[in-house]
PDB file of N, CA and C in Angstrom:
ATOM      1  N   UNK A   1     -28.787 128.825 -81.830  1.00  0.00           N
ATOM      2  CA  UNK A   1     -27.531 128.183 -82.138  1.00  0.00           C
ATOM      3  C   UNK A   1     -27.802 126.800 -82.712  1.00  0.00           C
ATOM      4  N   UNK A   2     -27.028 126.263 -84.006  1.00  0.00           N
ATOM      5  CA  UNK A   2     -26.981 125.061 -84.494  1.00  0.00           C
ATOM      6  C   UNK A   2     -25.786 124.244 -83.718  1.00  0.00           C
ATOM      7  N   UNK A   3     -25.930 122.809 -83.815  1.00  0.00           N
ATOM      8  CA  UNK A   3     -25.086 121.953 -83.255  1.00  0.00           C
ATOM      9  C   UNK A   3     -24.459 121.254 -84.988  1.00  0.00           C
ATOM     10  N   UNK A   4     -23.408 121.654 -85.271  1.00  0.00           N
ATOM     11  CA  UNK A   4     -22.929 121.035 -87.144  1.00  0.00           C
ATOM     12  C   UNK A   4     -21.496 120.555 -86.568  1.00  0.00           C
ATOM     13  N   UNK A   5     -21.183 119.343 -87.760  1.00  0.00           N
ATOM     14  CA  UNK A   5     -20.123 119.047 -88.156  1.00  0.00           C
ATOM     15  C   UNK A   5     -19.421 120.002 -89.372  1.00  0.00           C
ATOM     16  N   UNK A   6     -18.151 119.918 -89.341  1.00  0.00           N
ATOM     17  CA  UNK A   6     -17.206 120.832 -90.790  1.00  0.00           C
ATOM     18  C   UNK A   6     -17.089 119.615 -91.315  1.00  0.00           C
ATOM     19  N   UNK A   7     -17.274 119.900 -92.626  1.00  0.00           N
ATOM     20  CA  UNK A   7     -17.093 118.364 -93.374  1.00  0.00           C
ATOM     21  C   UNK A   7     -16.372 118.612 -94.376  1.00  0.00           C
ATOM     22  N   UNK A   8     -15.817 120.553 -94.837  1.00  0.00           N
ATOM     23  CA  UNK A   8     -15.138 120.626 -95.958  1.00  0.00           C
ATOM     24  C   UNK A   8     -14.207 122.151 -95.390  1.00  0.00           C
ATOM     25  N   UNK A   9     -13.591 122.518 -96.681  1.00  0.00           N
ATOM     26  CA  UNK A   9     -13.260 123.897 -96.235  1.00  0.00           C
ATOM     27  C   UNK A   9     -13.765 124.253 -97.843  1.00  0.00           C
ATOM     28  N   UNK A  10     -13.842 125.699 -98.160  1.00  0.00           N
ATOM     29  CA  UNK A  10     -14.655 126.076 -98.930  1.00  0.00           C
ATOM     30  C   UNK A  10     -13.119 127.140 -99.689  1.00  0.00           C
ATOM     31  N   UNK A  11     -12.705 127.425-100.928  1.00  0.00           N
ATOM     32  CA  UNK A  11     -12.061 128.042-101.397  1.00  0.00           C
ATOM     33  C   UNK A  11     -13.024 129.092-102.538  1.00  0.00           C
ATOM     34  N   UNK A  12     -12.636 130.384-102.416  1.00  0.00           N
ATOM     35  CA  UNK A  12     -13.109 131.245-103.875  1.00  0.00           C
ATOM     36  C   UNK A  12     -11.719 132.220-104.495  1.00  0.00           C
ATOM     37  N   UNK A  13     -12.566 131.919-105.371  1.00  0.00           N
ATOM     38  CA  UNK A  13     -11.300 132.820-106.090  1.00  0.00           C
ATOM     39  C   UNK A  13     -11.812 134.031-106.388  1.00  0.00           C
ATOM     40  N   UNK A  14     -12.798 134.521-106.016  1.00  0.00           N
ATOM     41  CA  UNK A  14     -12.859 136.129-105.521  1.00  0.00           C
ATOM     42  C   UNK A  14     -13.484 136.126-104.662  1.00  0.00           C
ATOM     43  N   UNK A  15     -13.965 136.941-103.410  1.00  0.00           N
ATOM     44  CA  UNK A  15     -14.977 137.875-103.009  1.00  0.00           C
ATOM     45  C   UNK A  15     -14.603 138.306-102.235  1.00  0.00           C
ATOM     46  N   UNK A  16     -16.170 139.237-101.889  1.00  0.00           N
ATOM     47  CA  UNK A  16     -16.210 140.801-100.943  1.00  0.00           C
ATOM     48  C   UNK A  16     -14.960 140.940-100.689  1.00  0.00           C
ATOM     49  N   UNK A  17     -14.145 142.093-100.327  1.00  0.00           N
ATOM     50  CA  UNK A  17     -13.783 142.538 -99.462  1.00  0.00           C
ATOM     51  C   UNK A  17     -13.095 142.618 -98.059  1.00  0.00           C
ATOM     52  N   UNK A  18     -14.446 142.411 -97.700  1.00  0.00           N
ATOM     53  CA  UNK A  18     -14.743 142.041 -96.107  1.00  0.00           C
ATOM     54  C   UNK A  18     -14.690 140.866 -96.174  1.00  0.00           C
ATOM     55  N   UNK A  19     -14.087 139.665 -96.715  1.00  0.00           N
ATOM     56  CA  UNK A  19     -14.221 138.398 -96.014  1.00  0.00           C
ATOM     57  C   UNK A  19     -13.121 138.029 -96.571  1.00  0.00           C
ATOM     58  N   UNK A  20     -11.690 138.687 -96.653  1.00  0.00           N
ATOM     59  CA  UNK A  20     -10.496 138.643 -97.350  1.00  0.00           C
ATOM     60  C   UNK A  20      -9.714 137.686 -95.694  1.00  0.00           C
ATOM     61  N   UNK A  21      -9.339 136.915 -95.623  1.00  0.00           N
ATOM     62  CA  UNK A  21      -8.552 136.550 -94.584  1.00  0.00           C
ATOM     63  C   UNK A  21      -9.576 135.601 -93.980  1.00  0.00           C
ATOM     64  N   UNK A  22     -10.898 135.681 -94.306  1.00  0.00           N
ATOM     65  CA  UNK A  22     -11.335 134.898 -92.951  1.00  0.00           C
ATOM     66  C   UNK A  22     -11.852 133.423 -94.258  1.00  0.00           C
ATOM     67  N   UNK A  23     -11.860 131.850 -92.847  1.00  0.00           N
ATOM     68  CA  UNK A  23     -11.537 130.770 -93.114  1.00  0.00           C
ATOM     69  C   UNK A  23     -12.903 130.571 -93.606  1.00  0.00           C
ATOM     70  N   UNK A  24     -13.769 129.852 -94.994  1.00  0.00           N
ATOM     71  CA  UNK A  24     -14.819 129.775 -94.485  1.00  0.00           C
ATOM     72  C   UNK A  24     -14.807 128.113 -94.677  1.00  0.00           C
ATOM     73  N   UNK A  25     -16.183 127.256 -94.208  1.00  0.00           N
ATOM     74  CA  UNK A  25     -15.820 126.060 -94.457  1.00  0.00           C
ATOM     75  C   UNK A  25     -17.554 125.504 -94.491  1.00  0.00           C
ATOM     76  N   UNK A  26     -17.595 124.356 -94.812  1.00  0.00           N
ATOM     77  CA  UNK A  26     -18.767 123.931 -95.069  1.00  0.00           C
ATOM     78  C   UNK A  26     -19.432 122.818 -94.250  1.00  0.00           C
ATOM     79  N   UNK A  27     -20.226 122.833 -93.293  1.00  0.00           N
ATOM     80  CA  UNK A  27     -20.660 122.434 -92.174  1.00  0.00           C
ATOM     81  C   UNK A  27     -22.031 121.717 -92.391  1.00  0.00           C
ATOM     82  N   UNK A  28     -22.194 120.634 -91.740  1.00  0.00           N
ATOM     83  CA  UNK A  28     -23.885 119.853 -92.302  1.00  0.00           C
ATOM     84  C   UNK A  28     -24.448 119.816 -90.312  1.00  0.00           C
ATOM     85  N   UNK A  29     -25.435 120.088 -90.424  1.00  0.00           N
ATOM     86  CA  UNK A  29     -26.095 120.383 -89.266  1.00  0.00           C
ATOM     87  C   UNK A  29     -26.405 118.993 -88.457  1.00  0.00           C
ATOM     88  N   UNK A  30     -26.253 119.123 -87.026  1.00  0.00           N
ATOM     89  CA  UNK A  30     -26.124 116.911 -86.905  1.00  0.00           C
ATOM     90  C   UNK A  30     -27.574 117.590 -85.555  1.00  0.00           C
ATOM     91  N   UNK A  31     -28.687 117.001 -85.942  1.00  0.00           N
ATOM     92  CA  UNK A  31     -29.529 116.558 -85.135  1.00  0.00           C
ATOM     93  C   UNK A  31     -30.604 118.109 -85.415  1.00  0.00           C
ATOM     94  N   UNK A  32     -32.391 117.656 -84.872  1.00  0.00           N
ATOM     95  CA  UNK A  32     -33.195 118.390 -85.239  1.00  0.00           C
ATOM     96  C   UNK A  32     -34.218 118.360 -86.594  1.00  0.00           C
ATOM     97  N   UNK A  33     -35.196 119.438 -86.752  1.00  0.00           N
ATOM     98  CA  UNK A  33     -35.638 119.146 -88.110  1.00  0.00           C
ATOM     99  C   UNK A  33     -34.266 119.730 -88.881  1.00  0.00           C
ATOM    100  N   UNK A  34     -33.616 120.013 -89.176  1.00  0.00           N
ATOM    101  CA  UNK A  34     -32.659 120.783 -90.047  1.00  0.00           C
ATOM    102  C   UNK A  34     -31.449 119.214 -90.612  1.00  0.00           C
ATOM    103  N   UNK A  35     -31.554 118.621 -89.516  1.00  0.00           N
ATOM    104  CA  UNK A  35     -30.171 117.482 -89.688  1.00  0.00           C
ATOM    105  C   UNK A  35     -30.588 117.070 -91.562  1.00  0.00           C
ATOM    106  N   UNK A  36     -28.660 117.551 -91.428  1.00  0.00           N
ATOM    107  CA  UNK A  36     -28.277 116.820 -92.630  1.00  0.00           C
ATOM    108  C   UNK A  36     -28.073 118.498 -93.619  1.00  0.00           C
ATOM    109  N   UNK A  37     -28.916 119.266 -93.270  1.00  0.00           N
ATOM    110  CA  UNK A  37     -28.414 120.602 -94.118  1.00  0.00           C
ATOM    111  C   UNK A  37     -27.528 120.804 -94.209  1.00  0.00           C
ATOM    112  N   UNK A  38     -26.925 121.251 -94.990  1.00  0.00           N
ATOM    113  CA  UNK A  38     -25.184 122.360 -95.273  1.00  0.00           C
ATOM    114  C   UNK A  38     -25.216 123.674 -94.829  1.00  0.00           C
ATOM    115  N   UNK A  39     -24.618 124.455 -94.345  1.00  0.00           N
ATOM    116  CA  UNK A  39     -24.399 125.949 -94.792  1.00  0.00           C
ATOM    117  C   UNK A  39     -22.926 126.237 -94.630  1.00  0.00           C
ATOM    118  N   UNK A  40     -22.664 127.031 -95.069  1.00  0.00           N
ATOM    119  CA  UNK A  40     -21.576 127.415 -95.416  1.00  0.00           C
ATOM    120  C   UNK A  40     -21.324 128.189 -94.131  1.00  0.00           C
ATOM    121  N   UNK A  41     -20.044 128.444 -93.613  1.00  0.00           N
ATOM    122  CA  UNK A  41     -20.008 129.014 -92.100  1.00  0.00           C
ATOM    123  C   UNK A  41     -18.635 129.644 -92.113  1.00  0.00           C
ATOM    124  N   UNK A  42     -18.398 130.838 -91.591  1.00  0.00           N
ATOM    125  CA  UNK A  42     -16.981 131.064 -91.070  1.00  0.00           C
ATOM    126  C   UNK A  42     -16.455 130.698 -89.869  1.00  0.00           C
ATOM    127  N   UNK A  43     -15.203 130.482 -89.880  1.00  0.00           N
ATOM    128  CA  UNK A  43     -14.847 129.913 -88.408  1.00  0.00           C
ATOM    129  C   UNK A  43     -13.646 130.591 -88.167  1.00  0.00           C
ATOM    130  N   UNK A  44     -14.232 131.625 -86.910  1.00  0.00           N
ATOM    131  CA  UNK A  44     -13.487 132.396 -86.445  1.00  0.00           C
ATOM    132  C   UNK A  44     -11.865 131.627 -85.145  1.00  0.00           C
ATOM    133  N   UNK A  45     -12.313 130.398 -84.704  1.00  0.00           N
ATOM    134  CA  UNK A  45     -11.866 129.960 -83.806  1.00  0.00           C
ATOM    135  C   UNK A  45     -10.868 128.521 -84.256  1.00  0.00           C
ATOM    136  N   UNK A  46     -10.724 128.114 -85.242  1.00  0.00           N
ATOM    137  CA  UNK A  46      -9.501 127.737 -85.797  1.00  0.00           C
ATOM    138  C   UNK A  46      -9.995 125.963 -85.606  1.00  0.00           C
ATOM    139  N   UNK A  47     -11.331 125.813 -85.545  1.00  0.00           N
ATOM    140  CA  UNK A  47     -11.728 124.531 -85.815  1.00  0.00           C
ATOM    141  C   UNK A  47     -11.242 123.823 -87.363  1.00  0.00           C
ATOM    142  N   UNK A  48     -11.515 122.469 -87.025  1.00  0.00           N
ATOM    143  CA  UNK A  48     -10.791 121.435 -88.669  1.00  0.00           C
ATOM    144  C   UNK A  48     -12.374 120.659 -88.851  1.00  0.00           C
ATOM    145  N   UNK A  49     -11.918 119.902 -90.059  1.00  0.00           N
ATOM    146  CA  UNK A  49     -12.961 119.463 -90.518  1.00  0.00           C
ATOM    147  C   UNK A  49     -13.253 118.075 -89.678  1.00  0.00           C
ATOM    148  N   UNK A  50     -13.876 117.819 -89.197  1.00  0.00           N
ATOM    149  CA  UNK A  50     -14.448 116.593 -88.039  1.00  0.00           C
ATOM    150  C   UNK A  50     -15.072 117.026 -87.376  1.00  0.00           C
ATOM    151  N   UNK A  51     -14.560 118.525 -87.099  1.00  0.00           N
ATOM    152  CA  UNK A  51     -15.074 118.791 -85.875  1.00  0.00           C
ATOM    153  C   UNK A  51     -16.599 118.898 -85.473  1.00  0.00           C
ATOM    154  N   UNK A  52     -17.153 118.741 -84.474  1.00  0.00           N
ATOM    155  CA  UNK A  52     -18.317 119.409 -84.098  1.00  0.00           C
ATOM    156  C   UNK A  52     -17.854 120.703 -83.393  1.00  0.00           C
ATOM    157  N   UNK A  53     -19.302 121.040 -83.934  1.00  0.00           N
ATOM    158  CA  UNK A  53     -18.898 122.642 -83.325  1.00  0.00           C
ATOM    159  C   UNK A  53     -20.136 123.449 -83.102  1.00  0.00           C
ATOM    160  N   UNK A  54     -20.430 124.523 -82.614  1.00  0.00           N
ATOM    161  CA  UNK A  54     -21.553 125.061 -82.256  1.00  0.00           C
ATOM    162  C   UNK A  54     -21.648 126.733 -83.252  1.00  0.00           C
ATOM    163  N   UNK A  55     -22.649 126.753 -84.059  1.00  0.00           N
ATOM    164  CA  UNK A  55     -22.925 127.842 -85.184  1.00  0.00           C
ATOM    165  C   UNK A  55     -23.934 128.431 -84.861  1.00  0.00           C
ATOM    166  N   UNK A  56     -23.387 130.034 -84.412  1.00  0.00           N
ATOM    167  CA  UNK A  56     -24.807 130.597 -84.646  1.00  0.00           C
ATOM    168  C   UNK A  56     -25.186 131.184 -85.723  1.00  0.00           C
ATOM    169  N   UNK A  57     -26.293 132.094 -86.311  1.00  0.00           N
ATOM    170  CA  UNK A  57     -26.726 132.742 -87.467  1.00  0.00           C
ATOM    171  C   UNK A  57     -26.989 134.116 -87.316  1.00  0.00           C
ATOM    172  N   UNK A  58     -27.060 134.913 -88.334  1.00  0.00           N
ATOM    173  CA  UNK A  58     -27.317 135.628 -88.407  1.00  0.00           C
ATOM    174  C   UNK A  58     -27.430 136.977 -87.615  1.00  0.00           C
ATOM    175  N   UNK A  59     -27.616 138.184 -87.125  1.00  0.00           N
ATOM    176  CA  UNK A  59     -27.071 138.928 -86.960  1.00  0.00           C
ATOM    177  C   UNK A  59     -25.598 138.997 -85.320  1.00  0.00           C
ATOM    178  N   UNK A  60     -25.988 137.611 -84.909  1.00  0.00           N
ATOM    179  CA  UNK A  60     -25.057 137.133 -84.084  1.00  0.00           C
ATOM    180  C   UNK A  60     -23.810 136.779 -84.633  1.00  0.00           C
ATOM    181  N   UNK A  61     -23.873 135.920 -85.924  1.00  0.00           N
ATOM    182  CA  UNK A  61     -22.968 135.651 -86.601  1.00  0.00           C
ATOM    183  C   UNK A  61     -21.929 136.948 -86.851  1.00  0.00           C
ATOM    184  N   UNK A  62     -22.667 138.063 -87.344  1.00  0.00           N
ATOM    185  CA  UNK A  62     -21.978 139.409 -87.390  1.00  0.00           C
ATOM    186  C   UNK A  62     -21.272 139.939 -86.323  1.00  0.00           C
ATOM    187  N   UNK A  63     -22.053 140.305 -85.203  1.00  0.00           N
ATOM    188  CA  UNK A  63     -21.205 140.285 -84.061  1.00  0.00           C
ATOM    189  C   UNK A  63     -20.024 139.697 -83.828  1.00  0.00           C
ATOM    190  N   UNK A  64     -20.039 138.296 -83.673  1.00  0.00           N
ATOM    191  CA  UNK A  64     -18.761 137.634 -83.432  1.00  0.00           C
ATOM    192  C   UNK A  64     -17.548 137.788 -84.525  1.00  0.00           C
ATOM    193  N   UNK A  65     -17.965 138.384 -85.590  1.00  0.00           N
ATOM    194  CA  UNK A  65     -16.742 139.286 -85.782  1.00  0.00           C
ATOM    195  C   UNK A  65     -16.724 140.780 -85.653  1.00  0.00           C
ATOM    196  N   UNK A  66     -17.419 141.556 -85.085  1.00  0.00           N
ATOM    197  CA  UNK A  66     -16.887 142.595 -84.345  1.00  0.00           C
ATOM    198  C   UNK A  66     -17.370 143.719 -85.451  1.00  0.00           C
ATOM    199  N   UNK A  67     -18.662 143.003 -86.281  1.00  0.00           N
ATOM    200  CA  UNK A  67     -18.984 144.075 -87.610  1.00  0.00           C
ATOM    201  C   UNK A  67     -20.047 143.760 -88.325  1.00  0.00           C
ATOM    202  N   UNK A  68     -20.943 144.976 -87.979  1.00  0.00           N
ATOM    203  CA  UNK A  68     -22.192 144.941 -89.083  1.00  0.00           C
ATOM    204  C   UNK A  68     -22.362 144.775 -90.779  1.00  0.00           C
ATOM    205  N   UNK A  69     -20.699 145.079 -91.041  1.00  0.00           N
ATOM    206  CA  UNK A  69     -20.931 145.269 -92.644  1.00  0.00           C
ATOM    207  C   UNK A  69     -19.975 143.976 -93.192  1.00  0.00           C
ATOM    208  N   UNK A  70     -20.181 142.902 -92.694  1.00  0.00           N
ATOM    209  CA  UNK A  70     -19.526 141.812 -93.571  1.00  0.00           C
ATOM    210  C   UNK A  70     -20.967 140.985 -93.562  1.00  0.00           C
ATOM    211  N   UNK A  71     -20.173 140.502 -95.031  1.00  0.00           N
ATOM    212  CA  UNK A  71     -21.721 139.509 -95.623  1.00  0.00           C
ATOM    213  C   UNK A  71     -21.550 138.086 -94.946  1.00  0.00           C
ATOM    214  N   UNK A  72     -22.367 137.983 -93.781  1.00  0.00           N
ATOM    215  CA  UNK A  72     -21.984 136.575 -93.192  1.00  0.00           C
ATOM    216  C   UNK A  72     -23.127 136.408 -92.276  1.00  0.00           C
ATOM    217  N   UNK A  73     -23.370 135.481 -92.814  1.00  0.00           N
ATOM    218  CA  UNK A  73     -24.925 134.765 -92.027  1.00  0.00           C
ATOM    219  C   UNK A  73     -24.849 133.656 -90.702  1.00  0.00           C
ATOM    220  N   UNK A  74     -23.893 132.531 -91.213  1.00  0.00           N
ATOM    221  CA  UNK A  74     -23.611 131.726 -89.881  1.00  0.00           C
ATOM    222  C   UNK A  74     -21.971 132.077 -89.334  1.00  0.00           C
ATOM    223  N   UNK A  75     -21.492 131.640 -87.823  1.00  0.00           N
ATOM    224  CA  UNK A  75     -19.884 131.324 -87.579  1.00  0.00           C
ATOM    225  C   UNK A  75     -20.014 130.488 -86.576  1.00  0.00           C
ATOM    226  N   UNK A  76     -18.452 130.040 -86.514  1.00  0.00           N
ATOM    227  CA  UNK A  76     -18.350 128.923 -85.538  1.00  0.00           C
ATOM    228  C   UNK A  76     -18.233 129.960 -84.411  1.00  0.00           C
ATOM    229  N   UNK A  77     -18.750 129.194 -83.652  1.00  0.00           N
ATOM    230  CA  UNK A  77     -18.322 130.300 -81.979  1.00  0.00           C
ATOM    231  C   UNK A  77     -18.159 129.211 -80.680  1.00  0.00           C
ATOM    232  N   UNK A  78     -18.469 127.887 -81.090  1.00  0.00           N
ATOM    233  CA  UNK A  78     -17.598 126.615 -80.328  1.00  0.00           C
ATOM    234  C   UNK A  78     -16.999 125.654 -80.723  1.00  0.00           C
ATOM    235  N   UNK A  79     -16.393 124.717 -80.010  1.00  0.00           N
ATOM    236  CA  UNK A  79     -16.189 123.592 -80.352  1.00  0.00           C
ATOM    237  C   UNK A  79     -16.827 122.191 -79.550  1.00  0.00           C
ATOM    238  N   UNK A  80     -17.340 121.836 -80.131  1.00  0.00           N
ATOM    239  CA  UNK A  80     -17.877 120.382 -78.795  1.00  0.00           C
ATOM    240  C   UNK A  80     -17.183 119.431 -78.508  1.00  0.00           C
ATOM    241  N   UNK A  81     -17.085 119.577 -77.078  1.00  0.00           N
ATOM    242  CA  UNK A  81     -16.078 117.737 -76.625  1.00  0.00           C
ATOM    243  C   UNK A  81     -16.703 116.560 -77.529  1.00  0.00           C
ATOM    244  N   UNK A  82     -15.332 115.962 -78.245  1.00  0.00           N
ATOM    245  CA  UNK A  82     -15.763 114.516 -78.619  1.00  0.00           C
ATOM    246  C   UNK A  82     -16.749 113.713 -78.167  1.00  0.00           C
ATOM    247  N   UNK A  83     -17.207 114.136 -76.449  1.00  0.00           N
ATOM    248  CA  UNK A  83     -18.371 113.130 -75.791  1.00  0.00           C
ATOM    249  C   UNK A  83     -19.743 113.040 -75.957  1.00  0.00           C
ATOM    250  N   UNK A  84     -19.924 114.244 -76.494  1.00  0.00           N
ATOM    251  CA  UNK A  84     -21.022 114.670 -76.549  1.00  0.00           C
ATOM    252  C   UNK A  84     -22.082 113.637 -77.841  1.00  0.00           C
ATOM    253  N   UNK A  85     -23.223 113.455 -77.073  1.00  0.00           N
ATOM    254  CA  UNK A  85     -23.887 112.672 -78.235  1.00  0.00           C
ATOM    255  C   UNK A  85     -25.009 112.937 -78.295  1.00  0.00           C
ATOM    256  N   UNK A  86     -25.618 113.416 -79.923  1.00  0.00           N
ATOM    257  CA  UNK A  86     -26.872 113.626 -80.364  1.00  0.00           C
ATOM    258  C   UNK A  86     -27.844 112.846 -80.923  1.00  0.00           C
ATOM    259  N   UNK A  87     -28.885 113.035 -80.582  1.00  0.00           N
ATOM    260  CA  UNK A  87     -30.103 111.692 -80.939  1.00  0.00           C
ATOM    261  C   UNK A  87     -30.790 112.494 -81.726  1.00  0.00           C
TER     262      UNK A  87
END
C-alpha cells in the first residue's frame, strides 16, 4: 500500500468500457523512495482532492472493485486523518 495525496481529478473523453462511471483522479505519492511520483488512481470511496489517502496496486487494486477484467492498476481504499504526519 502507498500513502498519496489527490492533487487533481483526471477527465477522458473516451475509454474502456469497464471504467465508464468510475472517478479517476491523479495522486502524487507523500513519503518513501517513490515520494513525489504521480499515478493515476481510481477512487472508489468518494475522496476530494487534498486528501490523503491510502492506494493500493495492482491486482488488489482489481479486487476492490469486485473484478478481474477492468484495466486498473492503483485505487483509493482509505482515507487518512488530517493528523497523521509523514517524514
Amino acid at each position: 500500500m502507498i500513502a498519496a495525496e489527490l492533487i487533481h481529478n483526471i477527465w477522458s473523453t473516451r475509454k474502456a468500457d469497464s471504467l465508464v462511471g468510475m472517478k479517476l483522479m491523479l495522486a502524487e505519492v507523500i513519503g518513501g523512495s517513490d515520494d513525489g511520483r504521480r499515478l493515476i488512481v481510481v477512487d472508489t470511496i468518494g475522496a476530494g482532492i487534498g486528501d490523503r489517502v491510502i492506494v493500493c496496486t495492482g491486482s488488489s487494486a482489481r479486487k476492490m472493485l469486485h473484478t478481474d477484467d477492468v484495466p486498473v492498476d492503483a485505487a483509493v481504499v482509505g482515507i487518512i486523518d488530517a493528523d497523521c504526519v509523514f517524514e
